[in-house]
PDB file of N, CA and C in Angstrom:
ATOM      1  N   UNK A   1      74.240 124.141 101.364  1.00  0.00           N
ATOM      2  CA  UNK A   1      74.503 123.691 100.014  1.00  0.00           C
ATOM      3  C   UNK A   1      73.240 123.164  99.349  1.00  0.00           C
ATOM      4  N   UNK A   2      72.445 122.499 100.002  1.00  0.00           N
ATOM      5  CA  UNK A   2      71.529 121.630  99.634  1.00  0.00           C
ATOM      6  C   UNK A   2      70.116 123.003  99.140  1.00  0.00           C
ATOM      7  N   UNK A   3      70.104 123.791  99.942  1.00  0.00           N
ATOM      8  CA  UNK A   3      69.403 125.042  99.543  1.00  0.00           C
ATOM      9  C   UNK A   3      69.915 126.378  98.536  1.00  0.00           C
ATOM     10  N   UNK A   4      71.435 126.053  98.160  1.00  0.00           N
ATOM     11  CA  UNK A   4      71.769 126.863  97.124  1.00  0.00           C
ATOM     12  C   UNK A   4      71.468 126.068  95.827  1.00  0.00           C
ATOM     13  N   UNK A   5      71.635 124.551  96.100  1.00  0.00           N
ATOM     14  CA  UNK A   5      71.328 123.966  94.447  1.00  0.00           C
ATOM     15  C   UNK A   5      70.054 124.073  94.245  1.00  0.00           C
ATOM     16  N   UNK A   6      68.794 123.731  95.233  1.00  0.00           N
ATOM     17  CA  UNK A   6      67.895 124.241  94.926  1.00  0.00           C
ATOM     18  C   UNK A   6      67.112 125.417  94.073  1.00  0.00           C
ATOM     19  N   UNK A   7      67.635 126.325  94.492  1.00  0.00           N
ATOM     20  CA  UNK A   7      67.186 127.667  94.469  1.00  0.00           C
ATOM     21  C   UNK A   7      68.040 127.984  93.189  1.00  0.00           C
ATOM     22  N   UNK A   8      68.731 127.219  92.931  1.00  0.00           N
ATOM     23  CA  UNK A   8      69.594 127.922  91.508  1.00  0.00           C
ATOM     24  C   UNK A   8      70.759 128.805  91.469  1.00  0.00           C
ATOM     25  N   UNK A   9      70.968 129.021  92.864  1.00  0.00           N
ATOM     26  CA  UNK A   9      72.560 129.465  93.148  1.00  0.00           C
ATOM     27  C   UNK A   9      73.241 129.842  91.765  1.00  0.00           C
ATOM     28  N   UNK A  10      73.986 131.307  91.559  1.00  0.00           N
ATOM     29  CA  UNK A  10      74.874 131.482  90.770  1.00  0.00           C
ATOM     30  C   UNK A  10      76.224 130.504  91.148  1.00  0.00           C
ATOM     31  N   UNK A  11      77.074 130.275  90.581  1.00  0.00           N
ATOM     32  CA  UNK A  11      78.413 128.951  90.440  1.00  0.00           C
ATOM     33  C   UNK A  11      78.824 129.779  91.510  1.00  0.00           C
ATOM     34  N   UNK A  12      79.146 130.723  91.898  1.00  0.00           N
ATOM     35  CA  UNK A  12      79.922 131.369  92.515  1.00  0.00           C
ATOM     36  C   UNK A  12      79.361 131.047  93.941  1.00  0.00           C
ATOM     37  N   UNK A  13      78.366 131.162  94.307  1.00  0.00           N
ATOM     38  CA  UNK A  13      77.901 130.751  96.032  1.00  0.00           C
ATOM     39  C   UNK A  13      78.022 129.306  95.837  1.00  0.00           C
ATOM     40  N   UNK A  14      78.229 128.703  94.957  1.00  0.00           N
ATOM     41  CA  UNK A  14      77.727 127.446  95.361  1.00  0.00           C
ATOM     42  C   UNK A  14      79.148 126.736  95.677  1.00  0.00           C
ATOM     43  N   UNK A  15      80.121 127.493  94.782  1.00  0.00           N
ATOM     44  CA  UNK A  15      81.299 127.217  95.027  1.00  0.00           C
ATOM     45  C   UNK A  15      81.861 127.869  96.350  1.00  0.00           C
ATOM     46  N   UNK A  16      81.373 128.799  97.003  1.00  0.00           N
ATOM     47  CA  UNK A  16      81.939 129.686  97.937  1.00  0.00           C
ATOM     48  C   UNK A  16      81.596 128.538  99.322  1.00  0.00           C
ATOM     49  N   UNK A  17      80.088 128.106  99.102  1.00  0.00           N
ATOM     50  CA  UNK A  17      79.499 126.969 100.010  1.00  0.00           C
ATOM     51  C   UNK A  17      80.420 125.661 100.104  1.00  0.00           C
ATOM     52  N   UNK A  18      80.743 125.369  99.259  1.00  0.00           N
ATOM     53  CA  UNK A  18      81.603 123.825  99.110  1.00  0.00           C
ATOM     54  C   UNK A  18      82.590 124.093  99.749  1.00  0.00           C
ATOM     55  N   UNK A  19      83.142 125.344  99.272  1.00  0.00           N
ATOM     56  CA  UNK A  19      84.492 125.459  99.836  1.00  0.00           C
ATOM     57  C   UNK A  19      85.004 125.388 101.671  1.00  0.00           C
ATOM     58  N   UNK A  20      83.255 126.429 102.314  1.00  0.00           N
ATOM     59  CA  UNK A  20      83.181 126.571 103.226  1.00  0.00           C
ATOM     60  C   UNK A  20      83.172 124.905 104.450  1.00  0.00           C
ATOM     61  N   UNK A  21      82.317 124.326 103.487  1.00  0.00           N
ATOM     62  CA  UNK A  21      82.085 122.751 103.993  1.00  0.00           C
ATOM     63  C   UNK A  21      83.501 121.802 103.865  1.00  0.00           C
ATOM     64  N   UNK A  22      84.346 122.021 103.138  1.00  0.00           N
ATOM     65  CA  UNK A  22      86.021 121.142 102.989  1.00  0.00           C
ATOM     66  C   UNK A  22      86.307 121.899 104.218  1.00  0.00           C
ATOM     67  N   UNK A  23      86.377 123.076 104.022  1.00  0.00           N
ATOM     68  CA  UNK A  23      87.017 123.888 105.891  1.00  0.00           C
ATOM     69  C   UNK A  23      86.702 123.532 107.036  1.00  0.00           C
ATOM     70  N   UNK A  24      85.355 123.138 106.936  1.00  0.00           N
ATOM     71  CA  UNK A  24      84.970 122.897 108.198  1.00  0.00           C
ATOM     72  C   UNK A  24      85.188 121.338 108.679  1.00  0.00           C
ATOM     73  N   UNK A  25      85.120 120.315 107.588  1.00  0.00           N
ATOM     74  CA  UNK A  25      85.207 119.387 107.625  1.00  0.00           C
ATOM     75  C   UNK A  25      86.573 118.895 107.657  1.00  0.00           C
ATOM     76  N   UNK A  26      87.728 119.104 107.147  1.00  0.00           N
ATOM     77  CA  UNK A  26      88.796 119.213 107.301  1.00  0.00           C
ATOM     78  C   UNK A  26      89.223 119.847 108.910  1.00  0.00           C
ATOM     79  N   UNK A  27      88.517 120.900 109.308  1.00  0.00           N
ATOM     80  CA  UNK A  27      88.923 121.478 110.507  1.00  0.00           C
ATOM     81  C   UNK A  27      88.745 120.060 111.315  1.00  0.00           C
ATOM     82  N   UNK A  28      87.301 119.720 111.187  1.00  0.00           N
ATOM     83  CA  UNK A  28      87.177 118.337 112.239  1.00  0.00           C
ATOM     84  C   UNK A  28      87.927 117.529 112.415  1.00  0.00           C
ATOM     85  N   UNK A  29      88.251 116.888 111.179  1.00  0.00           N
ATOM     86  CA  UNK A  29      89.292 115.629 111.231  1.00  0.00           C
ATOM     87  C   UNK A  29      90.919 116.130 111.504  1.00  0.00           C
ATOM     88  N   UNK A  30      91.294 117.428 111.412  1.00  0.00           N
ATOM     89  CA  UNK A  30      92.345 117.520 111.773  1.00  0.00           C
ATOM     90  C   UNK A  30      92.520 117.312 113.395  1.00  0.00           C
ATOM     91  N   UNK A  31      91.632 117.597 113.935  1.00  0.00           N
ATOM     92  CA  UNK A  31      91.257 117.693 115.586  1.00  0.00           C
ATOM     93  C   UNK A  31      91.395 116.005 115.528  1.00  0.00           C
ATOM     94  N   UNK A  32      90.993 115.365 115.433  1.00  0.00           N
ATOM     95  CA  UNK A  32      91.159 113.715 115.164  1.00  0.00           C
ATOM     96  C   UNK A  32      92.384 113.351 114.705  1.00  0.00           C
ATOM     97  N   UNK A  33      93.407 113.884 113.643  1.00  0.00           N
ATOM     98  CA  UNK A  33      94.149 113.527 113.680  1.00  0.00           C
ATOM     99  C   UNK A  33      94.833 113.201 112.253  1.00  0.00           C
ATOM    100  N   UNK A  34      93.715 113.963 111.357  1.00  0.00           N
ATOM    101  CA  UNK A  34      94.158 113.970 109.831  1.00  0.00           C
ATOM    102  C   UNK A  34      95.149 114.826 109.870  1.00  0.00           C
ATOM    103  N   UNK A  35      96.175 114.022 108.881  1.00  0.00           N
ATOM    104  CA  UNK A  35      97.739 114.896 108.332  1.00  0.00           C
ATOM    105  C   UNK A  35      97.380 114.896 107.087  1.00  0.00           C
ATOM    106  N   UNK A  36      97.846 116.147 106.071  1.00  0.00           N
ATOM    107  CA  UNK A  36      98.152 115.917 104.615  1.00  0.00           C
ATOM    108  C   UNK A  36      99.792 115.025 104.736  1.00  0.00           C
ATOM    109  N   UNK A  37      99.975 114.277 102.988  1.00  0.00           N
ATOM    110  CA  UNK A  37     101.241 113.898 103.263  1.00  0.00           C
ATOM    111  C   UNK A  37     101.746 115.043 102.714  1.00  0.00           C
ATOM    112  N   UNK A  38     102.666 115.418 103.163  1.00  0.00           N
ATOM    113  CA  UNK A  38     103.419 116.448 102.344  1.00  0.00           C
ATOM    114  C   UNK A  38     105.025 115.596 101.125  1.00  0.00           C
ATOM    115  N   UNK A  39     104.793 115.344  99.902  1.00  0.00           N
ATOM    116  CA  UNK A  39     105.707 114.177  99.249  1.00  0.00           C
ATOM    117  C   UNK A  39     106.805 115.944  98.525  1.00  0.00           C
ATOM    118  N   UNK A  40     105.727 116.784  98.495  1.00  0.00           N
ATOM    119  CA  UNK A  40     107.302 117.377  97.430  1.00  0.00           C
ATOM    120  C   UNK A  40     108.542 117.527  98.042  1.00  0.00           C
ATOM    121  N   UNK A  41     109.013 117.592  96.784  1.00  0.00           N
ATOM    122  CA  UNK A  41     110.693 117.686  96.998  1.00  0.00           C
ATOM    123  C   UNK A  41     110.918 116.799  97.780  1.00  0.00           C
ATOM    124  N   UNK A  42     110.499 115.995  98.520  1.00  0.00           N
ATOM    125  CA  UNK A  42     110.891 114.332  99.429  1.00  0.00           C
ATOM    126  C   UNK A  42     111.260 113.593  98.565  1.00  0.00           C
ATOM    127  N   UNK A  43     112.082 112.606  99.116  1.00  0.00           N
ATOM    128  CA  UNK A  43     112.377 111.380  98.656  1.00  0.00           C
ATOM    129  C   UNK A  43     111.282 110.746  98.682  1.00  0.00           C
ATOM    130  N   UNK A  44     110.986 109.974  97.430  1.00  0.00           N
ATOM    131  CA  UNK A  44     109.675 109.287  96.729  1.00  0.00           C
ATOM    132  C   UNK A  44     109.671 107.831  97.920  1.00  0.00           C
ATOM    133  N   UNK A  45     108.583 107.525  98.602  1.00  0.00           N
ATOM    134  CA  UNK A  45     108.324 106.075  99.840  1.00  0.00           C
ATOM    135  C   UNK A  45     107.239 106.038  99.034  1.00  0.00           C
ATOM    136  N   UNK A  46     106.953 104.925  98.996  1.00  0.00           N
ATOM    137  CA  UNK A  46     106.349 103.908  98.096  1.00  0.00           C
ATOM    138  C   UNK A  46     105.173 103.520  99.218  1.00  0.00           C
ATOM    139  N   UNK A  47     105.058 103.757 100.791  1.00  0.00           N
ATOM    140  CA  UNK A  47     104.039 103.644 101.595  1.00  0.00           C
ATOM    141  C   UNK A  47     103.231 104.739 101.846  1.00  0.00           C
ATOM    142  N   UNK A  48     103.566 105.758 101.033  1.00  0.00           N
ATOM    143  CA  UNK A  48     102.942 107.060 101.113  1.00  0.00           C
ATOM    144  C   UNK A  48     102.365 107.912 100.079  1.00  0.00           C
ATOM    145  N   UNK A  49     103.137 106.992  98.753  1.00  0.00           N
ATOM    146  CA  UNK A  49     102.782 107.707  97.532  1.00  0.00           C
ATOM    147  C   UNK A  49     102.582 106.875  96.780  1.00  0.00           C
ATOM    148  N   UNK A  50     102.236 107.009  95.382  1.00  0.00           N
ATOM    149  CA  UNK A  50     102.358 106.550  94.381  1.00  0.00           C
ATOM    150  C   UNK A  50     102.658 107.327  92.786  1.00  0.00           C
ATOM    151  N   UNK A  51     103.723 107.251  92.467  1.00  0.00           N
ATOM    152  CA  UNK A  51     104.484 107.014  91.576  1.00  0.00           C
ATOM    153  C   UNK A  51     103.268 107.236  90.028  1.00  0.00           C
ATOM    154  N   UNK A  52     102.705 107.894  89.683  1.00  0.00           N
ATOM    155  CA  UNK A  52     101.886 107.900  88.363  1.00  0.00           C
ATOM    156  C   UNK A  52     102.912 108.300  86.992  1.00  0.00           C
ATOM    157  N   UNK A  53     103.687 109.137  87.311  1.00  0.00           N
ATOM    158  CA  UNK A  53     104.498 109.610  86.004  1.00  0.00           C
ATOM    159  C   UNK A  53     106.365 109.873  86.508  1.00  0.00           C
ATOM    160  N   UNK A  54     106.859 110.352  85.682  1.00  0.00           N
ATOM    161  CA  UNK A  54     108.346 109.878  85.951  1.00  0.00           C
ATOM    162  C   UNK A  54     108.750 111.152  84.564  1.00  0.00           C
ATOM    163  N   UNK A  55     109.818 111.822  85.131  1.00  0.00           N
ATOM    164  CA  UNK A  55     110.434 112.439  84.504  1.00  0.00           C
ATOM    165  C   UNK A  55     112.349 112.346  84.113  1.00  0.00           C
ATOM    166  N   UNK A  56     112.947 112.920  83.674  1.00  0.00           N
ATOM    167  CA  UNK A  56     114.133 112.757  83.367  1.00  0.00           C
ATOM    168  C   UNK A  56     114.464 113.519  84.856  1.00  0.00           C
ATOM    169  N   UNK A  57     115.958 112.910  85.711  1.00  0.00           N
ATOM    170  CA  UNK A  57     116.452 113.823  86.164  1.00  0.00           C
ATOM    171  C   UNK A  57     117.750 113.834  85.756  1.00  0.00           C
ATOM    172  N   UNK A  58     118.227 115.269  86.578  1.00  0.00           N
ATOM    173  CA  UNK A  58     119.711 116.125  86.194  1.00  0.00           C
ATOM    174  C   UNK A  58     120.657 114.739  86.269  1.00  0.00           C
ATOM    175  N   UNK A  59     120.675 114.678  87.513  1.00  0.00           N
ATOM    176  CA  UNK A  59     122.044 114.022  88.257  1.00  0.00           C
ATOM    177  C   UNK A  59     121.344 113.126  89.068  1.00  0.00           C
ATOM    178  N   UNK A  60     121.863 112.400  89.775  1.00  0.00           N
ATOM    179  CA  UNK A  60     121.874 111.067  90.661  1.00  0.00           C
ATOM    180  C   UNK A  60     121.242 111.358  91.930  1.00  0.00           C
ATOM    181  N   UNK A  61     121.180 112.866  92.478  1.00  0.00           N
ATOM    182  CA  UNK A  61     121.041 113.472  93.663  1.00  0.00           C
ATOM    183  C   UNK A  61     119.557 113.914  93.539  1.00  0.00           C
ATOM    184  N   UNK A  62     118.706 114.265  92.116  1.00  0.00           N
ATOM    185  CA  UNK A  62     117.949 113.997  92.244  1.00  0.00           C
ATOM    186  C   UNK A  62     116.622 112.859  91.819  1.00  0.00           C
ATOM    187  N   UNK A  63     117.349 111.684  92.298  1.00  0.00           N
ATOM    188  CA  UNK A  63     116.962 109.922  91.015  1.00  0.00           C
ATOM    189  C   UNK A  63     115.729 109.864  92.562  1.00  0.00           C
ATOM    190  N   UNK A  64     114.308 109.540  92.364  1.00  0.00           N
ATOM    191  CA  UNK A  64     113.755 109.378  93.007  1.00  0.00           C
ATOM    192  C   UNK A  64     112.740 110.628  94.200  1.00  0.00           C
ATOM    193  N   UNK A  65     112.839 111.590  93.591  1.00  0.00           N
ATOM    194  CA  UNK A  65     112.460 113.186  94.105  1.00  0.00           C
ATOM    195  C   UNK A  65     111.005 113.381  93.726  1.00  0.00           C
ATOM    196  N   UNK A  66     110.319 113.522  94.752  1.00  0.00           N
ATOM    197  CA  UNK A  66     109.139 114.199  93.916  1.00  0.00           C
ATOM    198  C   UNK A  66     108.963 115.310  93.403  1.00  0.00           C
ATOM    199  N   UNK A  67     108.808 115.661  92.084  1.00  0.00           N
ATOM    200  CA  UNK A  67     108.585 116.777  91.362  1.00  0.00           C
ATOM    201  C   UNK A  67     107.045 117.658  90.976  1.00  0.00           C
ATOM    202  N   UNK A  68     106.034 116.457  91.712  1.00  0.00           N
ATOM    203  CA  UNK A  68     104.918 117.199  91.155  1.00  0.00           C
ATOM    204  C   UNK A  68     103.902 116.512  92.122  1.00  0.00           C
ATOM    205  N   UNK A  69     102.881 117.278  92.596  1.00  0.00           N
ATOM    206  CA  UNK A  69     102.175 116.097  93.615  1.00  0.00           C
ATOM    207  C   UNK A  69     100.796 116.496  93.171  1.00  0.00           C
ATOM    208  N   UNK A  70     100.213 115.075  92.087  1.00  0.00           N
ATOM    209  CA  UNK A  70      99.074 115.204  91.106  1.00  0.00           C
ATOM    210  C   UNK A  70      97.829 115.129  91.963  1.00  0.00           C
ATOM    211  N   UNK A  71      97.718 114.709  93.439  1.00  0.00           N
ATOM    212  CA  UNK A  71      96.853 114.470  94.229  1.00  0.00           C
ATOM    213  C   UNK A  71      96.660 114.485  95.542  1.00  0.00           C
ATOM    214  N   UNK A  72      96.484 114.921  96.462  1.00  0.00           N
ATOM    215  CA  UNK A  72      97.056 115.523  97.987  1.00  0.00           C
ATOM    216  C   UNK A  72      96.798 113.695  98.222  1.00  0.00           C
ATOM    217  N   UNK A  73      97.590 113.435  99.752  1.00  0.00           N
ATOM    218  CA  UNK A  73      97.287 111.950 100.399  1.00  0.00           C
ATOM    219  C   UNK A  73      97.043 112.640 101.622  1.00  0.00           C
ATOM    220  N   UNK A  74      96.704 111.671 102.313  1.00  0.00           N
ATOM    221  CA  UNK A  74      96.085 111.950 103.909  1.00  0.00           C
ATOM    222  C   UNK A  74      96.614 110.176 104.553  1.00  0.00           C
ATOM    223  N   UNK A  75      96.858 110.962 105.930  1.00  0.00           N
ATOM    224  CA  UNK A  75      97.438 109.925 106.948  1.00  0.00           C
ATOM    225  C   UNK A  75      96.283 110.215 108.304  1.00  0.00           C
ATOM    226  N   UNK A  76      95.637 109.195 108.930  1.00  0.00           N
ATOM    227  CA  UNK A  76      94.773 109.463 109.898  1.00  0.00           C
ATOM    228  C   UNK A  76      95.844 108.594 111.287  1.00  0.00           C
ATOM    229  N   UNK A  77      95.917 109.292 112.050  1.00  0.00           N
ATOM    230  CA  UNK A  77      96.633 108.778 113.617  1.00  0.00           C
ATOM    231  C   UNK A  77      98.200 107.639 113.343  1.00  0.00           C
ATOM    232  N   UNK A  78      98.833 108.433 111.853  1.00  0.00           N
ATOM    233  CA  UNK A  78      99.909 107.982 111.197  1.00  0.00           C
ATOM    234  C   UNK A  78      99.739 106.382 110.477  1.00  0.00           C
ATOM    235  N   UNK A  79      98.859 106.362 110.082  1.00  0.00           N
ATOM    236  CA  UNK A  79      97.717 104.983 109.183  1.00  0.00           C
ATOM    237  C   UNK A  79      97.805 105.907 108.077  1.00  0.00           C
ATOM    238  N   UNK A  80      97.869 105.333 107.128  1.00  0.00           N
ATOM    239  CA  UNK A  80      97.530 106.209 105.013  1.00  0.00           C
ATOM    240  C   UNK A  80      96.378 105.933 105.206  1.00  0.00           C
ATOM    241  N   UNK A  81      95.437 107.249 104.985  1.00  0.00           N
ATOM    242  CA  UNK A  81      93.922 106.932 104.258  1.00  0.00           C
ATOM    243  C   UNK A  81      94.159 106.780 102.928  1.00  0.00           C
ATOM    244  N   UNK A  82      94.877 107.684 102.220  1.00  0.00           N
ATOM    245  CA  UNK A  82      95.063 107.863 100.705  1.00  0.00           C
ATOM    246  C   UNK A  82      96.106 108.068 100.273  1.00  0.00           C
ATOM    247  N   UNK A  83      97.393 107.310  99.351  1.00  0.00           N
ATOM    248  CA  UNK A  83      98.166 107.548  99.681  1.00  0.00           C
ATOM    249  C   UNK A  83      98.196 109.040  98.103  1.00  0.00           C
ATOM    250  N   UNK A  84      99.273 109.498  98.480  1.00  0.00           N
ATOM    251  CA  UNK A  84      99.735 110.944  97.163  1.00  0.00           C
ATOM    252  C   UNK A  84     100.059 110.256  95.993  1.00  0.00           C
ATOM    253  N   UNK A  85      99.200 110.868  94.775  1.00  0.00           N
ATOM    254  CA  UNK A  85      99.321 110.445  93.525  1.00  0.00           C
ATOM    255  C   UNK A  85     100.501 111.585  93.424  1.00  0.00           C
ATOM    256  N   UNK A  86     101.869 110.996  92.435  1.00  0.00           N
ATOM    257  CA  UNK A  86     103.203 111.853  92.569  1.00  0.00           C
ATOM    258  C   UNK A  86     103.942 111.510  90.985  1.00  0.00           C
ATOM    259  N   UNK A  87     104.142 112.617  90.495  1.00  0.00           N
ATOM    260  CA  UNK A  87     105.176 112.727  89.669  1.00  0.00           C
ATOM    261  C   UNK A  87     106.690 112.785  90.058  1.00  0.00           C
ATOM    262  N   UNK A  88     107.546 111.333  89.624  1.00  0.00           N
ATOM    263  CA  UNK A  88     108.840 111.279  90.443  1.00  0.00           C
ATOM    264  C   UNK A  88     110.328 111.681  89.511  1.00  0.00           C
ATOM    265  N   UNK A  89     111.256 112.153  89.791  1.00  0.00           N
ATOM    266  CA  UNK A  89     112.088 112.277  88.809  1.00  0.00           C
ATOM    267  C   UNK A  89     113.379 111.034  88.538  1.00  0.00           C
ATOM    268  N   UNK A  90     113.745 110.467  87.739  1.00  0.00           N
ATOM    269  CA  UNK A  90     114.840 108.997  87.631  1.00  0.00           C
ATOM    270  C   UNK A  90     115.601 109.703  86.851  1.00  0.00           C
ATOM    271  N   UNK A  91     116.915 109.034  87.348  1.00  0.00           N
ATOM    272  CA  UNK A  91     118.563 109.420  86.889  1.00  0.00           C
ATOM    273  C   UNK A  91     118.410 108.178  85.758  1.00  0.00           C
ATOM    274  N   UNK A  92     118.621 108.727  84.241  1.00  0.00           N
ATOM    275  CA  UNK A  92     119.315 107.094  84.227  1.00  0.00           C
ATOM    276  C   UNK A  92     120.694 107.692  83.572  1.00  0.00           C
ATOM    277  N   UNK A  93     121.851 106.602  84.255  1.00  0.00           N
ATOM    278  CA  UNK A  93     122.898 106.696  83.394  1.00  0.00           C
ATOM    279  C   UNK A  93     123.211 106.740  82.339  1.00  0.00           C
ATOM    280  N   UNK A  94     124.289 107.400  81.915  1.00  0.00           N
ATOM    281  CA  UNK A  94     124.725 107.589  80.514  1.00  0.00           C
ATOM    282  C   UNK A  94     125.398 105.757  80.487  1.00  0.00           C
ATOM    283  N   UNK A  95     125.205 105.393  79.412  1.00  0.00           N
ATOM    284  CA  UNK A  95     126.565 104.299  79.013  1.00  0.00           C
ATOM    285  C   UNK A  95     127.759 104.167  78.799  1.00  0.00           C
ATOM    286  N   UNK A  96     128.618 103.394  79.940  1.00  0.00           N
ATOM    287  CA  UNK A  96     129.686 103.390  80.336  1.00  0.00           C
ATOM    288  C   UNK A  96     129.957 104.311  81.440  1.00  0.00           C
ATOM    289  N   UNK A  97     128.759 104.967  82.261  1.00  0.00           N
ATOM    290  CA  UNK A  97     128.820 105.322  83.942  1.00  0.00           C
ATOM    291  C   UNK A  97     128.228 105.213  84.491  1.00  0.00           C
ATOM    292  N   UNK A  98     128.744 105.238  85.698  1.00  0.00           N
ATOM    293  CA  UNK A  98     128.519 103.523  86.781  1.00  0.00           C
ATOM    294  C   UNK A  98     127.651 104.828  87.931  1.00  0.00           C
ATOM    295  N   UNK A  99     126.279 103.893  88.253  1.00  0.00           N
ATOM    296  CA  UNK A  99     125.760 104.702  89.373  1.00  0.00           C
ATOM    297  C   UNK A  99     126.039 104.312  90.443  1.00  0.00           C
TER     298      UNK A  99
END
């Protein structure tokens, strides 16, 4: 990498290089013991994610769902390094029914 910025690299190697270095580096720490969190479609935990935006949901079944996951999280030897930035979906009742 350090010899493609140099040299003036078209975007395209330099991006092909970065990419190569998350792989490899990711390969490592998975051997150690890095997890992605995986939050979609889960029930929204508050020790794993965080909650940035909020949408309408259908019904009650899905009040608390993640619908969108704005930022990957990582767990090292089941410890949060980072937890998932998450778009969640909330029921709210109509007035005069009871959740």
């Amino acid at each position: 990498l350090e010899l493609a910025s140099k040299n003036g690299a078209d975007r395209e190697k330099l991006i092909k290089g970065v990419e190569l270095v998350y792989a490899q580096l990711y390969s490592a720490l998975k051997e150690e013991g890095l997890q992605k969190i995986n939050a979609l479609n889960q029930k929204f935990d508050p020790y794993k994610e965080e909650a940035l935006l909020t949408e309408p949901a259908q019904n009650e079944a899905e009040d608390d769902i993640v619908c969108e996951e704005l930022q990957k999280g990582y767990m090292l030897n089941n410890a949060v390094l980072r937890t998932s930035k998450v778009r969640i979906k909330k029921f709210k009742a109509e007035k005069g029914e009871q959740q």
